[in-house]
N, C-alpha and C. Protein backbone atom coordinates (compact mmCIF):
# COMPACT_ATOMS: atom_id res chain seq x y z
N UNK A 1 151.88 70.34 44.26
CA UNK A 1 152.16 70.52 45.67
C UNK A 1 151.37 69.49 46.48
N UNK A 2 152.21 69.34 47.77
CA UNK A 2 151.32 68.23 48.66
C UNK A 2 151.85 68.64 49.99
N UNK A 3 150.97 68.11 50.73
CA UNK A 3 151.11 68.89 52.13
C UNK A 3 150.80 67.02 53.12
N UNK A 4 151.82 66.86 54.04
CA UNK A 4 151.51 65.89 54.72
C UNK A 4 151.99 66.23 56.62
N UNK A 5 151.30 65.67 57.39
CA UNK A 5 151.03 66.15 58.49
C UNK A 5 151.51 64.85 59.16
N UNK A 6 152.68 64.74 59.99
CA UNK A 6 153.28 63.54 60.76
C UNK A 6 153.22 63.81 62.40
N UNK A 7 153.01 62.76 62.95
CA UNK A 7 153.22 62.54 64.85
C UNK A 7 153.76 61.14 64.68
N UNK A 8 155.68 61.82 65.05
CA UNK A 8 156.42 60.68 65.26
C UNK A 8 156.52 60.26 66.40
N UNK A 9 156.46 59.04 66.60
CA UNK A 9 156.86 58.38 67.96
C UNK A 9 157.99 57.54 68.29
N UNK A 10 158.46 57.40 69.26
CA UNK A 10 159.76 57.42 70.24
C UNK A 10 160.78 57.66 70.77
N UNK A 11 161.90 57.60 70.62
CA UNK A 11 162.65 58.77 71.50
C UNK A 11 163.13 59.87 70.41
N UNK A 12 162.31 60.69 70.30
CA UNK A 12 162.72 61.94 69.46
C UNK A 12 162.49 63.42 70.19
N UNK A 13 162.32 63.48 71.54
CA UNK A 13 162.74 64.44 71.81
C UNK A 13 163.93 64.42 73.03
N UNK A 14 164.71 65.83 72.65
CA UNK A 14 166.08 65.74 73.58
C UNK A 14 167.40 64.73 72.71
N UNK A 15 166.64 64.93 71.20
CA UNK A 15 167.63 64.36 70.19
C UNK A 15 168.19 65.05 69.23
N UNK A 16 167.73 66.36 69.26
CA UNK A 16 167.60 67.51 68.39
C UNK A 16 166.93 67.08 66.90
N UNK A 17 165.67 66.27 67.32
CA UNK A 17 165.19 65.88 66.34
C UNK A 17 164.09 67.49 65.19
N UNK A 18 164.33 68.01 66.20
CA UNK A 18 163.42 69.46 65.77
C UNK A 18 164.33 70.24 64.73
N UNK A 19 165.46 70.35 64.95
CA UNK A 19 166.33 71.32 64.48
C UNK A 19 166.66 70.88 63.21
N UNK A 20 167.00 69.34 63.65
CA UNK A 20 167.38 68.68 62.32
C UNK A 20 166.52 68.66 61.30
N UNK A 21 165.29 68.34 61.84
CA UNK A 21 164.19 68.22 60.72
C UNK A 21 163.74 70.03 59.94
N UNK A 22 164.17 70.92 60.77
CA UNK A 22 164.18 72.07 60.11
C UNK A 22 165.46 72.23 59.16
N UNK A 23 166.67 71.67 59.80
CA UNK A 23 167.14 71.43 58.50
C UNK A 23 167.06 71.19 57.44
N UNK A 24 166.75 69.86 57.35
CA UNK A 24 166.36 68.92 56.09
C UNK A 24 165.04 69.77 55.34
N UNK A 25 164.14 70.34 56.32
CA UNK A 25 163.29 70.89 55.32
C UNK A 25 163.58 71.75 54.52
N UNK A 26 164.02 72.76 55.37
CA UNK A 26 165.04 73.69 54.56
C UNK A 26 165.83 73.52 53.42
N UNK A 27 166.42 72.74 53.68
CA UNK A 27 166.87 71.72 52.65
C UNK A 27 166.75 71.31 50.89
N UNK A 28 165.41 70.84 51.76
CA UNK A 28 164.55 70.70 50.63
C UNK A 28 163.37 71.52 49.58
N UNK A 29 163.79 73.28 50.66
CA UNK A 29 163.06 74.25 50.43
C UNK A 29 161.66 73.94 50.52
N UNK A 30 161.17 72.89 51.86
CA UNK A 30 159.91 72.54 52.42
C UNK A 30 159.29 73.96 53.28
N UNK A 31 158.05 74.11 53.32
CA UNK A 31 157.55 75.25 53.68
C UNK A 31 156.50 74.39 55.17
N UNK A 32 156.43 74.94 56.73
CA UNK A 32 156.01 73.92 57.67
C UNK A 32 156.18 74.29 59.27
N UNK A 33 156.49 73.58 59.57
CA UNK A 33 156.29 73.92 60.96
C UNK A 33 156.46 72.59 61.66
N UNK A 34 157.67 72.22 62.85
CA UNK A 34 157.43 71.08 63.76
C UNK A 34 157.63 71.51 65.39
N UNK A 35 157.04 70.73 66.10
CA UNK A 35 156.95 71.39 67.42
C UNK A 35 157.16 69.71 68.29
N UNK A 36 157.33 69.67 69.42
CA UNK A 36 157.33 68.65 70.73
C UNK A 36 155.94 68.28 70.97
N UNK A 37 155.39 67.66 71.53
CA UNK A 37 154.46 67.33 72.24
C UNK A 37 154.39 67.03 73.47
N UNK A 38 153.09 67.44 74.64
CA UNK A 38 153.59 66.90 75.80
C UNK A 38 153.43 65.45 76.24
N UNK A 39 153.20 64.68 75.00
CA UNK A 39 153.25 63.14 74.94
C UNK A 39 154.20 62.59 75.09
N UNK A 40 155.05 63.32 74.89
CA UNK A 40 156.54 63.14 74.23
C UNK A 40 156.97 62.44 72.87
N UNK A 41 155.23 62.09 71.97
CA UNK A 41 155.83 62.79 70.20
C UNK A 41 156.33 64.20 69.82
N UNK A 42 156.99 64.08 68.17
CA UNK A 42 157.06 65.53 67.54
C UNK A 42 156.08 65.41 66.55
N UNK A 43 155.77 66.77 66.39
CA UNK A 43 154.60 66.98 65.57
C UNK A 43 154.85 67.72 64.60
N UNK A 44 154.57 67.34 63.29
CA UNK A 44 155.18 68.20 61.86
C UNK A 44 154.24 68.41 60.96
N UNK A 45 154.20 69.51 60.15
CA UNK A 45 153.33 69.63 59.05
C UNK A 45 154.64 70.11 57.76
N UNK A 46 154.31 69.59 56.52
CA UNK A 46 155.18 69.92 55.52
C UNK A 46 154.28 69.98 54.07
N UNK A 47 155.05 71.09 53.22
CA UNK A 47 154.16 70.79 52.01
C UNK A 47 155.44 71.29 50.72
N UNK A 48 155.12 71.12 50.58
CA UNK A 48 155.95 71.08 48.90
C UNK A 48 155.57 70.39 47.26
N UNK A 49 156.69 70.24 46.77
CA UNK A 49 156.51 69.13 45.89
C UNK A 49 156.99 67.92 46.08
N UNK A 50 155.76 66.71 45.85
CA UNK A 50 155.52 65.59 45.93
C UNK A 50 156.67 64.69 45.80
N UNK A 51 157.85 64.91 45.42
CA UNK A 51 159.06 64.28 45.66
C UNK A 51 159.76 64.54 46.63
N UNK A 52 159.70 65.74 46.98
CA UNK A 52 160.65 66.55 48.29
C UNK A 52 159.44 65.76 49.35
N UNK A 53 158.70 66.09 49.39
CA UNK A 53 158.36 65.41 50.84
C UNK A 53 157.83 64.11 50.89
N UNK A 54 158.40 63.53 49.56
CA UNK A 54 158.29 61.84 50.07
C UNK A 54 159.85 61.71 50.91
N UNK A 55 160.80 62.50 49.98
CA UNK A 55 162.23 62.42 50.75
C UNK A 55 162.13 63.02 51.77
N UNK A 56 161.50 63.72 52.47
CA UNK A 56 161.22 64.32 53.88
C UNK A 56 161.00 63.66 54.53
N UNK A 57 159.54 62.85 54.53
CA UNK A 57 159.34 61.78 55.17
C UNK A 57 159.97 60.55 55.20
N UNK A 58 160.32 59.91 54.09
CA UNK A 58 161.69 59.00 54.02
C UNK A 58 162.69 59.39 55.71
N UNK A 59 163.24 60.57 55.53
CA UNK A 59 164.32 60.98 56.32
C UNK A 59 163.39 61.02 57.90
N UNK A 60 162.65 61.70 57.98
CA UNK A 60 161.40 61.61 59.00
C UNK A 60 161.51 59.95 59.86
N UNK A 61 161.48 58.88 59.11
CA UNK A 61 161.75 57.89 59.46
C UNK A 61 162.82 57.08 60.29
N UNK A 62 163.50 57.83 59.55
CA UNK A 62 165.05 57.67 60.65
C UNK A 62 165.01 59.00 61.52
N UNK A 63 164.94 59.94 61.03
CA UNK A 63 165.65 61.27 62.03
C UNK A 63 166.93 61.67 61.82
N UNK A 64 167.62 62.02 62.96
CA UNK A 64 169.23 62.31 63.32
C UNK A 64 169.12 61.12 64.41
N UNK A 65 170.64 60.92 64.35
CA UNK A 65 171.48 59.88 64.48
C UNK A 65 171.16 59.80 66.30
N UNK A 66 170.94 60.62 67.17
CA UNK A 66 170.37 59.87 68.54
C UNK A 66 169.24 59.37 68.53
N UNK A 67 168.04 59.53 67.38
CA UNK A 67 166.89 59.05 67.71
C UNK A 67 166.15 57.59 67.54
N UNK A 68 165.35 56.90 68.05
CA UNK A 68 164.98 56.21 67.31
C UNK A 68 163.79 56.16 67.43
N UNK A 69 162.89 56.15 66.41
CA UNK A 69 161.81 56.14 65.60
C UNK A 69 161.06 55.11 65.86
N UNK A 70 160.15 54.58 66.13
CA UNK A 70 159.32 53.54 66.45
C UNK A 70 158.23 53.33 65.96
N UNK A 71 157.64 54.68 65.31
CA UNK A 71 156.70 54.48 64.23
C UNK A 71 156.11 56.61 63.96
N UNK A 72 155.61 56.32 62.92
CA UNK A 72 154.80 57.70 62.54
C UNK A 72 153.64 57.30 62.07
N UNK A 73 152.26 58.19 62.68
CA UNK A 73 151.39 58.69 61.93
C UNK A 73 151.52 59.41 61.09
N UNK A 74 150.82 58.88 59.74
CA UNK A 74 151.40 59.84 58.51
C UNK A 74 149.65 60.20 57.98
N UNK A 75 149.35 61.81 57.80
CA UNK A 75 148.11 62.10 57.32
C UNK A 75 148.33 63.09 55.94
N UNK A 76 147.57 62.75 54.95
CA UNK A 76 147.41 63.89 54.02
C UNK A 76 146.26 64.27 53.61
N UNK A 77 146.83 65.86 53.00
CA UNK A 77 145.83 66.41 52.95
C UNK A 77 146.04 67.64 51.71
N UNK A 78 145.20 68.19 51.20
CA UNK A 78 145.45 69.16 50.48
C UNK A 78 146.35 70.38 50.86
N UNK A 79 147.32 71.50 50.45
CA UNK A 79 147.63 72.01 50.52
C UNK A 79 147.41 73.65 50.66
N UNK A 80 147.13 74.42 51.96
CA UNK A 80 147.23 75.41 51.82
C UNK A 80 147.42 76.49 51.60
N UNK A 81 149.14 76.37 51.31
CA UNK A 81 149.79 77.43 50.70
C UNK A 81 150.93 78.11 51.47
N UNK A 82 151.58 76.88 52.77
CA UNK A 82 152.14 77.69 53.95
C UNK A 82 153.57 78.25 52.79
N UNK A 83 153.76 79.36 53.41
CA UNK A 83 154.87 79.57 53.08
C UNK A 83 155.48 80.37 53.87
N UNK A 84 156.68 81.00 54.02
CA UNK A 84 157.73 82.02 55.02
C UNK A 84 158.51 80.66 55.53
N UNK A 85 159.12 79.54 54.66
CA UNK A 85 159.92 78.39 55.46
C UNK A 85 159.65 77.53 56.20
N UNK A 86 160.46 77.06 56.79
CA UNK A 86 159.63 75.87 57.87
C UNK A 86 160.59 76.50 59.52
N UNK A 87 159.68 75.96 60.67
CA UNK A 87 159.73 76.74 61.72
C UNK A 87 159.55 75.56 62.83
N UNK A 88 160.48 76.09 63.77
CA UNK A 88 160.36 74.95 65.07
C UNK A 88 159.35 76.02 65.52
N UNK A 89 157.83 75.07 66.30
CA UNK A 89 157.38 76.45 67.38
C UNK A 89 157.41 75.12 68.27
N UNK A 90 156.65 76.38 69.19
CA UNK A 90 156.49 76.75 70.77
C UNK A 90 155.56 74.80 70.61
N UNK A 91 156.49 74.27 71.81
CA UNK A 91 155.42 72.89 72.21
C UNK A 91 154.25 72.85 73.20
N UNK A 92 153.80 72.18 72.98
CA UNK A 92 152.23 72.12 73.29
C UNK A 92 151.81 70.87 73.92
């Protein structure tokens, strides 16, 4: 398992970049959480196995098809153990 923690930047919100990316996690049966920022980055945490969330982040890179991406902070870190799915919350 690996757990990596992203703040994407540029136009990704008001792209349904949130929903989508709960998709894809889902998807990928990623366990996480992404939310807005009042920066106007999105902010994601994901953990799984080490192939699923290189392809997470891979996809992370592009997004859905209104966004465009301009760069991500990408951090890792050991894994806690999130589990109950992955979850849009409340922005901050």
């Amino acid at each position: 398992m690996t757990r990596v923690h992203l703040v994407v930047h540029g136009r990704v919100q008001g792209v349904y970049y949130r929903a989508t990316t709960q998709e894809v996690a889902t998807g990928l049966s990623l366990s996480g959480w992404v939310r807005n920022r009042s920066d106007g980055t999105v902010e994601l945490v994901a953990e799984g196995p080490p192939d699923r969330v290189h392809t997470f982040v891979e996809w992370c890179n592009q997004g859905p098809a209104l966004a465009r991406v301009e760069r991500i902070d990408q951090f890792t870190s050991e894994p806690i153990g999130l589990d109950g799915g992955f979850h849009v919350r409340p922005s901050c």
